[in-house]
N, C-alpha and C. Protein backbone atom coordinates (compact mmCIF):
# COMPACT_ATOMS: atom_id res chain seq x y z
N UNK A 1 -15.54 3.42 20.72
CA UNK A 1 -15.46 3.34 19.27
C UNK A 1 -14.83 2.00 18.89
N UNK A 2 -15.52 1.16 18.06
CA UNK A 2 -15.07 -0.21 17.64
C UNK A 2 -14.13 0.42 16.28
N UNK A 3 -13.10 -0.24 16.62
CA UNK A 3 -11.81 -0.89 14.74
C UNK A 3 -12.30 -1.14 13.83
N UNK A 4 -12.93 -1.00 12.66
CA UNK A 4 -13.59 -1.81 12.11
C UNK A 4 -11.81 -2.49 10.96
N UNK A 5 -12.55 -3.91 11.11
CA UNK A 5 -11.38 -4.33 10.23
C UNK A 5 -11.90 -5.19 8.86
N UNK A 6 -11.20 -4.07 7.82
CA UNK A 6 -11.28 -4.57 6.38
C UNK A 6 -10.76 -5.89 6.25
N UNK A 7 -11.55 -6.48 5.31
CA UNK A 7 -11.54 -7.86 4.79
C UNK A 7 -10.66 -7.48 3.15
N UNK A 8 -9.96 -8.37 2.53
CA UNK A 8 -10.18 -8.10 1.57
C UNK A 8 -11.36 -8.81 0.43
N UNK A 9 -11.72 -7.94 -0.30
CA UNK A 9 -12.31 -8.69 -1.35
C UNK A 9 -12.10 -9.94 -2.13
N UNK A 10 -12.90 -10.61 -2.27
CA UNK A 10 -12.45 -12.34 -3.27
C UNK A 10 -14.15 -11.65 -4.25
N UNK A 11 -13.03 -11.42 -5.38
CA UNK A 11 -13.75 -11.59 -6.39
C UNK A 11 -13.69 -12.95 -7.73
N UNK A 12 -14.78 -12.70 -8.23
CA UNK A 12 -14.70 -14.15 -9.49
C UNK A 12 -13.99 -13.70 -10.47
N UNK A 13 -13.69 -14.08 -11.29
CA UNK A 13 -12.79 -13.97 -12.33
C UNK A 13 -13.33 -12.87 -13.14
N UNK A 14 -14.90 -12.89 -13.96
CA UNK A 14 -15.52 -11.87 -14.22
C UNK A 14 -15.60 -10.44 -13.66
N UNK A 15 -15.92 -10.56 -12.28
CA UNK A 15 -15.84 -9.55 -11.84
C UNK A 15 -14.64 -8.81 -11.38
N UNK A 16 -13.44 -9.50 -11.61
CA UNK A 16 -12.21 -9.13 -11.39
C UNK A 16 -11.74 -8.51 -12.50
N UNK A 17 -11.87 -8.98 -13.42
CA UNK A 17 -11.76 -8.06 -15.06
C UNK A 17 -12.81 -6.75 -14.87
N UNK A 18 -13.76 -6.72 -14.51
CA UNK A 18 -14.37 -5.41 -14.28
C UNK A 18 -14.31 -4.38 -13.39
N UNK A 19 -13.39 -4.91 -12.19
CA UNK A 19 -12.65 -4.26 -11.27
C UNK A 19 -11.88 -3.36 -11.78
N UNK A 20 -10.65 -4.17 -12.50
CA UNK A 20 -9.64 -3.96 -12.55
C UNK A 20 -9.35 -3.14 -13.86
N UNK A 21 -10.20 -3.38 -15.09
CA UNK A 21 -9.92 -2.67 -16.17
C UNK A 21 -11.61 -2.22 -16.52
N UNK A 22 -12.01 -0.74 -15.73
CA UNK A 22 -13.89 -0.83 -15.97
C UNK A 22 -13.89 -0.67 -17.56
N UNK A 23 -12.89 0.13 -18.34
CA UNK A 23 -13.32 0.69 -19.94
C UNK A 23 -13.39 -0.80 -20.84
N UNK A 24 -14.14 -1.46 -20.91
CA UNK A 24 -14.59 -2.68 -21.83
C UNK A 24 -14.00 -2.74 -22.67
N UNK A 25 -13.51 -1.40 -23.60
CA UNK A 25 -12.60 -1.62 -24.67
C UNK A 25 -11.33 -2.07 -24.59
N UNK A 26 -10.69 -1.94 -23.49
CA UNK A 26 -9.08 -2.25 -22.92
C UNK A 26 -9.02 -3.27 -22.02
N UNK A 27 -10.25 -4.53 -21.69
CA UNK A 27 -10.20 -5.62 -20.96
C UNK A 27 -10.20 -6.10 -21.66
N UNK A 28 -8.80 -7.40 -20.76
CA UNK A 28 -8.45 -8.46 -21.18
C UNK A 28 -10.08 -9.50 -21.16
N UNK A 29 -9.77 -10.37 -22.03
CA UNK A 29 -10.75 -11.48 -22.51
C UNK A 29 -10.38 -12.38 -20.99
N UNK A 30 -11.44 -13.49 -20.59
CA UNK A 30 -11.98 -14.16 -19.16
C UNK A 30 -10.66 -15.61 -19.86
N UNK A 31 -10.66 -15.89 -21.09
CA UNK A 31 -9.01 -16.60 -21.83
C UNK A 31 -7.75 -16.22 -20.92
N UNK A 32 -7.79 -14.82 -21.29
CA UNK A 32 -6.32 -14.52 -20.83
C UNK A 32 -6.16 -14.41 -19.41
N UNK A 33 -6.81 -14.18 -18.66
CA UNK A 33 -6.96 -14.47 -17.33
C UNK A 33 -6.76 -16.00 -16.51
N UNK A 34 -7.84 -16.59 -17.18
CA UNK A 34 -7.22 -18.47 -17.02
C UNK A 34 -5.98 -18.15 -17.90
N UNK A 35 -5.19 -18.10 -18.42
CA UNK A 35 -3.99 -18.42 -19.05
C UNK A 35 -3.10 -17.92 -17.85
N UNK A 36 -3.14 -16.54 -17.88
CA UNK A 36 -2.22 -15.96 -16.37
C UNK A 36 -2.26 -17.06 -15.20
N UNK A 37 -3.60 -17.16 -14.55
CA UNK A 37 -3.64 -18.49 -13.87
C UNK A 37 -3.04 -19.44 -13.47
N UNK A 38 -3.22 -19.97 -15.00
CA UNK A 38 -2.38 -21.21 -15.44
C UNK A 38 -0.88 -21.22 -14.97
N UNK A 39 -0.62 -20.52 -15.60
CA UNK A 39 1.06 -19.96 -15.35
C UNK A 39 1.39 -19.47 -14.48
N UNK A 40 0.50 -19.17 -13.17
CA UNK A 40 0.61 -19.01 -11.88
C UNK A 40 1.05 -17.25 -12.05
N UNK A 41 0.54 -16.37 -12.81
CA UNK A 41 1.24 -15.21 -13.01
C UNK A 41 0.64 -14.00 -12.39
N UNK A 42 -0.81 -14.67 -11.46
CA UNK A 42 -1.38 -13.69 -10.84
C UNK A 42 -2.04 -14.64 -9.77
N UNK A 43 -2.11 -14.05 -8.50
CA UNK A 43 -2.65 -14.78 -7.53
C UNK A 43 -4.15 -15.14 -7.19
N UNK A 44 -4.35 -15.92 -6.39
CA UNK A 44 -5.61 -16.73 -6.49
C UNK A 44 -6.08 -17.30 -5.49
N UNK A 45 -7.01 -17.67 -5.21
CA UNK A 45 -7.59 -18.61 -3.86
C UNK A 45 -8.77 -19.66 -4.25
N UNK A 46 -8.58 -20.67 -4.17
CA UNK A 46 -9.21 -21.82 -4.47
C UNK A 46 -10.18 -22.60 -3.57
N UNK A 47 -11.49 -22.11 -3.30
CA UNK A 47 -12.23 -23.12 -2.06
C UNK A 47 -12.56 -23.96 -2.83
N UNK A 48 -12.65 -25.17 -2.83
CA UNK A 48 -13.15 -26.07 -3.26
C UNK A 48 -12.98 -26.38 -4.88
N UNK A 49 -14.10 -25.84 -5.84
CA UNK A 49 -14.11 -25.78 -6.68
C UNK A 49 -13.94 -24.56 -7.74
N UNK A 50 -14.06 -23.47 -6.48
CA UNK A 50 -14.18 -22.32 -7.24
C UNK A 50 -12.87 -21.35 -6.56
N UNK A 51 -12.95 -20.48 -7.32
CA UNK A 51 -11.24 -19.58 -7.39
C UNK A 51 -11.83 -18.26 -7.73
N UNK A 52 -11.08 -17.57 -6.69
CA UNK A 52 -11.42 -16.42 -6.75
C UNK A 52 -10.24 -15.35 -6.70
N UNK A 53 -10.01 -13.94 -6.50
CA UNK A 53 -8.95 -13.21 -6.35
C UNK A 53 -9.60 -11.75 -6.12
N UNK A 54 -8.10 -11.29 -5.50
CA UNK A 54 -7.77 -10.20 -4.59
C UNK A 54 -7.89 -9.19 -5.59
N UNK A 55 -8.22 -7.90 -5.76
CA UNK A 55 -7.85 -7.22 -7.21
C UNK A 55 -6.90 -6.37 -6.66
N UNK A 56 -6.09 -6.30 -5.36
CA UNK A 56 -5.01 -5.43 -4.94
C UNK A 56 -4.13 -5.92 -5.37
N UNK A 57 -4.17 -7.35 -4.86
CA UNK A 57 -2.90 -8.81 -5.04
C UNK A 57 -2.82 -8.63 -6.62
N UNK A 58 -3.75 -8.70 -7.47
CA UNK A 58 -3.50 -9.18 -8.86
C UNK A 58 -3.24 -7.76 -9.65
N UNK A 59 -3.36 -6.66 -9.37
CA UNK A 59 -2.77 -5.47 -9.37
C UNK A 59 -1.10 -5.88 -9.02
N UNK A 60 -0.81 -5.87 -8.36
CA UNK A 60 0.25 -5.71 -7.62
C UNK A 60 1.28 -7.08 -8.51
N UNK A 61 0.58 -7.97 -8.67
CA UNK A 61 1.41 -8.69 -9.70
C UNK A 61 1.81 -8.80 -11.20
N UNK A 62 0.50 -7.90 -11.18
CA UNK A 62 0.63 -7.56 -12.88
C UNK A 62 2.06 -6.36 -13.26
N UNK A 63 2.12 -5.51 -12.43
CA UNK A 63 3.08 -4.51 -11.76
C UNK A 63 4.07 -5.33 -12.26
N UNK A 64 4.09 -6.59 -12.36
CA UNK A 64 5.77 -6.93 -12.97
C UNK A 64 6.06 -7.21 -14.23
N UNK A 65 5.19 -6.84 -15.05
CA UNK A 65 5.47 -6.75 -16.16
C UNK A 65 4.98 -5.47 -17.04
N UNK A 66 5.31 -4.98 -16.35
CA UNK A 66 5.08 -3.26 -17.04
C UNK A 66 6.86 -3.31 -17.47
N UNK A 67 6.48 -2.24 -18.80
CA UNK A 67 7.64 -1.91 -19.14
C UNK A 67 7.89 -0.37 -19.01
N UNK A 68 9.28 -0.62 -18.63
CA UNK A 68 9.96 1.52 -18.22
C UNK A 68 9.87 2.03 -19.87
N UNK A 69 9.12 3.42 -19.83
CA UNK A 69 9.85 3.96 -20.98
C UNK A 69 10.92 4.75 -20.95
N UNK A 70 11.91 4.84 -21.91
CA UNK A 70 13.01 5.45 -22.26
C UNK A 70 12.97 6.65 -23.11
């Protein structure tokens, strides 16, 4: 029996918004995503010209700005 070993996914920016939030009504705009970016506030991978991301990683970073309710 072979291991099989998971890769993770590199998705595009588009398809990372559709990953991550499928109900269309409650996704963020392909703006606010380059803005996060920008500000280094979600992670990323850059070959060349194009940039892509993890939707576990960018899950997992968004996670820091959730707020506790009281």
């Amino acid at each position: 029996m072979q291991d099989k070993i998971s890769h993770p996914s590199l998705l595009s920016a588009d398809s990372l918004l559709r990953e991550v939030w499928p109900d269309e009504a409650s996704r963020p705009s392909l703006r606010w995503l380059r803005n996060m970016q920008s500000r280094r506030a979600v992670p990323f991978t850059k070959i060349n010209r194009l940039v892509f991301f993890e939707p576990d990683r960018v899950r997992a970073a968004l996670r820091k700005f959730e707020v506790a309710c009281h």
